[in-house]
Structures are given as C-alpha cells and as structure tokens.
C-alpha atoms as a PDB file:
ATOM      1  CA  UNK A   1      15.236 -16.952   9.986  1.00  0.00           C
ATOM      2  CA  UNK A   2      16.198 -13.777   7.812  1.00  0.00           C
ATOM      3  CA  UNK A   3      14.180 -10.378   8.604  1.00  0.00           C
ATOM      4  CA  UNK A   4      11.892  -9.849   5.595  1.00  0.00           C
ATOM      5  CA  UNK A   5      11.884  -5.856   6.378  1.00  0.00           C
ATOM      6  CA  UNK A   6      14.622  -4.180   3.648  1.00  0.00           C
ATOM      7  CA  UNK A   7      17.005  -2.318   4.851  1.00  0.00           C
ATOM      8  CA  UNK A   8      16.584   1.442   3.686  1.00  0.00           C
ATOM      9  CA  UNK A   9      19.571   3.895   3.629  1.00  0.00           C
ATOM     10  CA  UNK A  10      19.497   6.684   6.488  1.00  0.00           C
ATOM     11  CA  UNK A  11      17.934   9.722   4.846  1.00  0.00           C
ATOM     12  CA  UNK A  12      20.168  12.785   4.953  1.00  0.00           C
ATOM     13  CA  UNK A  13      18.787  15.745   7.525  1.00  0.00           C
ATOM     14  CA  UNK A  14      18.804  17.976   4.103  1.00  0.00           C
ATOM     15  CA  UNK A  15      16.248  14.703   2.878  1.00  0.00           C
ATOM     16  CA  UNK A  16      14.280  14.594   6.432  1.00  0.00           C
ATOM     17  CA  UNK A  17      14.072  18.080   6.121  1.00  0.00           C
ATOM     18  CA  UNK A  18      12.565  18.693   2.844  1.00  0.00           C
ATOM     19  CA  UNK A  19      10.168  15.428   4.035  1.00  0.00           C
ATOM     20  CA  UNK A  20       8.804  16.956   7.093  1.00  0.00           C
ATOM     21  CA  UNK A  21       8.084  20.533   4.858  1.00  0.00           C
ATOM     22  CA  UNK A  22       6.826  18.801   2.393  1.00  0.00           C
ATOM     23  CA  UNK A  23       4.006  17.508   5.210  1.00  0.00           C
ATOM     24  CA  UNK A  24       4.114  20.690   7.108  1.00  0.00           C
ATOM     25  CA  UNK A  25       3.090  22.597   3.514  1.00  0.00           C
ATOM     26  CA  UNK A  26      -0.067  20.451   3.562  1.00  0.00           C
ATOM     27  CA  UNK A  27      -0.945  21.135   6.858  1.00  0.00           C
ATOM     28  CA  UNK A  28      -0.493  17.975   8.644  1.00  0.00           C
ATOM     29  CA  UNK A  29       1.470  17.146  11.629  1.00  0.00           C
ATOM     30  CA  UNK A  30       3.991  14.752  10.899  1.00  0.00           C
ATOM     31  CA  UNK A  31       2.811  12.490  14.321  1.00  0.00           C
ATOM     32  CA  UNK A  32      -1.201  12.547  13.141  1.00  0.00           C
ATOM     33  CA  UNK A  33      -2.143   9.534  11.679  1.00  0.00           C
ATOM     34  CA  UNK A  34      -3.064  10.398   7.947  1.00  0.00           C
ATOM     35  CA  UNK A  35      -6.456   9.891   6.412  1.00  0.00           C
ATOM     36  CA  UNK A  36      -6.660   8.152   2.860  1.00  0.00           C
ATOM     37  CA  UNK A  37      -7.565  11.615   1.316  1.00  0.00           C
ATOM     38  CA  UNK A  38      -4.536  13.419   2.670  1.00  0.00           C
ATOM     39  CA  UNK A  39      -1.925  10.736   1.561  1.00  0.00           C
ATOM     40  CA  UNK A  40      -3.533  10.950  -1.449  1.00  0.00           C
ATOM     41  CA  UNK A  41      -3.295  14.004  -1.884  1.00  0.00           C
ATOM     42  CA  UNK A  42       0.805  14.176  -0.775  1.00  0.00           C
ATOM     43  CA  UNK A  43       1.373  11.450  -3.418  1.00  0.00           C
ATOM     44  CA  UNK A  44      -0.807  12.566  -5.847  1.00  0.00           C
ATOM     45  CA  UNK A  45      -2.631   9.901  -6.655  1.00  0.00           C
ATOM     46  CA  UNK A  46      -6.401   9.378  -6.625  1.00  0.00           C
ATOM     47  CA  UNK A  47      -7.638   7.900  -3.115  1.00  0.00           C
ATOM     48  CA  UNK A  48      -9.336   5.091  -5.239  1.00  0.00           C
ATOM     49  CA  UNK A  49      -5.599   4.023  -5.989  1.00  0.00           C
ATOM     50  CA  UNK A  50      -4.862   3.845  -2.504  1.00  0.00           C
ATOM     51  CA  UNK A  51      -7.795   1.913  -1.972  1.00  0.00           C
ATOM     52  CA  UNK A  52      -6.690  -0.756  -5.073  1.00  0.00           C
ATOM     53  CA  UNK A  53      -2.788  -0.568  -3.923  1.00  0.00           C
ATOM     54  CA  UNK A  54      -4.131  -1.947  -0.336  1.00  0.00           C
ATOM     55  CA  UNK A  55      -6.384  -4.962  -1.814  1.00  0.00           C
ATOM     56  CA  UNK A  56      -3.464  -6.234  -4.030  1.00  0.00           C
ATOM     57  CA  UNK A  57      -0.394  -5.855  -1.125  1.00  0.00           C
ATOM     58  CA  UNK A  58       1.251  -3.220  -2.772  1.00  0.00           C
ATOM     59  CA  UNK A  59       0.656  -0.058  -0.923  1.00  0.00           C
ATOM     60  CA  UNK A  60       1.899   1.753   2.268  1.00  0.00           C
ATOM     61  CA  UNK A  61       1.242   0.277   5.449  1.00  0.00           C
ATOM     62  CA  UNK A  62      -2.253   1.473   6.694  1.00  0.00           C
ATOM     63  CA  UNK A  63      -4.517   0.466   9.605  1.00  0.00           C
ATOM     64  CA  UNK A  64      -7.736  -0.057  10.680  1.00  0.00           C
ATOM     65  CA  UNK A  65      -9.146   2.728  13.492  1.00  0.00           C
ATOM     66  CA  UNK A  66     -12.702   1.460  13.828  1.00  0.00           C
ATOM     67  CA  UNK A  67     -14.054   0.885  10.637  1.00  0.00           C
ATOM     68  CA  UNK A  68     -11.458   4.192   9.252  1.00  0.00           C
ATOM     69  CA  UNK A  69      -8.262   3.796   7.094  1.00  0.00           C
ATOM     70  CA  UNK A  70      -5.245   5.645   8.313  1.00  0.00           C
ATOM     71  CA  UNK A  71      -1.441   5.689   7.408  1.00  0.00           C
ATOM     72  CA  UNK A  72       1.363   6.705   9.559  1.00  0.00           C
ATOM     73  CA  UNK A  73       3.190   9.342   7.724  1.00  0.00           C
ATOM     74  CA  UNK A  74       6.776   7.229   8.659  1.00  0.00           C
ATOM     75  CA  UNK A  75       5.136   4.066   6.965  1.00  0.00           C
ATOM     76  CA  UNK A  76       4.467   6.257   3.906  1.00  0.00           C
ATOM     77  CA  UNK A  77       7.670   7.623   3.698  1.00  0.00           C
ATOM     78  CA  UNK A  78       9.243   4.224   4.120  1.00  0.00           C
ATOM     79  CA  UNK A  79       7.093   2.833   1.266  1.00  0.00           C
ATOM     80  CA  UNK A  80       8.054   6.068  -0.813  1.00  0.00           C
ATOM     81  CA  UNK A  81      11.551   5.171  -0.464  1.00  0.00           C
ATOM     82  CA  UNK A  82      11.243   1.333  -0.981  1.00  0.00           C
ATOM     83  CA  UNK A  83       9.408   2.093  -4.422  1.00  0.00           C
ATOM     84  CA  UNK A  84      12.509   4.466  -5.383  1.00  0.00           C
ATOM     85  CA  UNK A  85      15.066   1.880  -4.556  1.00  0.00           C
ATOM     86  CA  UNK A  86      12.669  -1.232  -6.349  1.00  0.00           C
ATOM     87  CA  UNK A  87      13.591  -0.455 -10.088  1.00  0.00           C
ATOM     88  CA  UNK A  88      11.172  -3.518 -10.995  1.00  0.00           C
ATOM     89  CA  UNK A  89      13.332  -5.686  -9.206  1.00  0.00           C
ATOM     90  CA  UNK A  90      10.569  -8.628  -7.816  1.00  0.00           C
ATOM     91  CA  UNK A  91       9.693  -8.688  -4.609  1.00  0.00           C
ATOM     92  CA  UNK A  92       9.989 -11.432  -1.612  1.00  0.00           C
ATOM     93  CA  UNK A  93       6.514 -11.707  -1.210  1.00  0.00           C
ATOM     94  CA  UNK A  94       4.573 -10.679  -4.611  1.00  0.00           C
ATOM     95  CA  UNK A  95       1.610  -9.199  -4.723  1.00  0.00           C
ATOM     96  CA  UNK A  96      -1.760 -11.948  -4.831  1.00  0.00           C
ATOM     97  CA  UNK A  97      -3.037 -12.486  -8.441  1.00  0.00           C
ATOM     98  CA  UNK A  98      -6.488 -10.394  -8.386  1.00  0.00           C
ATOM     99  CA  UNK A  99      -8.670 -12.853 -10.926  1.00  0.00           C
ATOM    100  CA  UNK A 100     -11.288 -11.075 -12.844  1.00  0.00           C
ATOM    101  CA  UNK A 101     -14.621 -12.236 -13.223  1.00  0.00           C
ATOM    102  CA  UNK A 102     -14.341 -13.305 -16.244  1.00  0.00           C
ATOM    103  CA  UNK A 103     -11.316 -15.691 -14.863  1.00  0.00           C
ATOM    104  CA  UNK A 104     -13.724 -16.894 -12.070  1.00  0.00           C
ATOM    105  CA  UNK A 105     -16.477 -17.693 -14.420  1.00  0.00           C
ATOM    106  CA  UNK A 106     -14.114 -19.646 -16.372  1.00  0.00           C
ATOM    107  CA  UNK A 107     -13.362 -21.258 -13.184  1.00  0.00           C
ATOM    108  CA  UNK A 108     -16.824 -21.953 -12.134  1.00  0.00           C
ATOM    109  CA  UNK A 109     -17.448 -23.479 -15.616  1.00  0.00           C
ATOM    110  CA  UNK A 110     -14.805 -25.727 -14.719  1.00  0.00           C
ATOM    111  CA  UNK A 111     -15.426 -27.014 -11.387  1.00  0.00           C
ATOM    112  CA  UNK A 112     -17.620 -30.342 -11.457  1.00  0.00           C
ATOM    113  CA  UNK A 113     -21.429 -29.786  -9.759  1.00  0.00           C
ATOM    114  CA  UNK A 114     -20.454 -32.397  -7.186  1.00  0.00           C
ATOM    115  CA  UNK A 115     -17.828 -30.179  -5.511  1.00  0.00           C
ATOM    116  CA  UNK A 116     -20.613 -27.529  -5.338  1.00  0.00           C
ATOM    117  CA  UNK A 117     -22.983 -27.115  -2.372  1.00  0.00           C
ATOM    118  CA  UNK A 118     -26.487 -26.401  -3.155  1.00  0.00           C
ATOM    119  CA  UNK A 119     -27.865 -24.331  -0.958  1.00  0.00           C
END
C-alpha cells in the first residue's frame, strides 16, 4: 500500500538555519513542545485559527498532553512547508465538510420522526 506521508525536499542548512533563529528569536527551544499561543504567535495567526484548522483536518500535527494542546516545532515546520509546496492542488484525504446549523436543521427537518428516538 502507498505511504500517504508527502515527500518534502531536504531543507538547505542556510533554510534550517534561518528556521531554528526564527524559533530561537521567540524564545523557544526548538525540542520544547509548543503551546497553541506560541505557534500562534510564530505563524501569526490568531490561536482561535489554530483551534478551527485542528477541527476541520487542516492544521499542523498537535497532541493531546492531559487535557493541553501542544505542537512539535518539526511537525509545524513540516506543515509550513507542505502548505508552500500545495498551490491549491487537492489533497489525498480532504478536509471533513463542517455543516452549519442551519444545514443540520435542514437535515433534521428532513429526517422522518420514526428514525428519531424519543427520549
């Protein structure tokens, strides 16, 4: 069966370079596991993004530590580079439609009050 991880291009040491100063200007040890507020903060996007990016499959690898959210820096990086080689090209798996509740009222509407339970 074919590996569904993409193959990403060895980063230069000029590009693993400029990575790890980039994280070393924040602050962070490139080992530490990363909270949602400092990766954040490196990509510069609001944590809520993070947050949506993770419910709809689209975001960097993260994990569960208890009941904490944290990224390894490599995963982010990895993602980073997957999103500059994507160009809008679709993906193997695609993200899960996220209805809205408007779509799931229309839904309800539809389903017959047999199917139902009652509780």
């Amino acid at each position: 069966m074919k590996s569904r991880e993409t193959e990403i291009p060895a980063a230069t040491s000029d590009e693993l370079q400029s990575r790890s100063q980039r994280v070393e200007g924040l602050g962070l040890q490139p080992g530490r596991l990363a909270t949602p507020a400092e990766v954040a903060d490196y990509l510069q996007v609001p944590v809520k993004t993070l947050y949506r990016w993770r419910y709809a499959g689209e975001g960097p690898t993260a994990y569960r530590v208890g009941r904490h959210l944290r990224f390894r820096w490599s995963d982010v990086e990895r993602w980073l580079a997957s999103r500059a080689m994507d160009h809008g090209i679709p993906r193997e798996n695609p993200p899960r439609k996220v209805t809205t509740r408007r779509e799931n009222a229309a839904l309800r509407a539809r389903t017959p009050t047999s199917l139902v339970s009652k509780d």
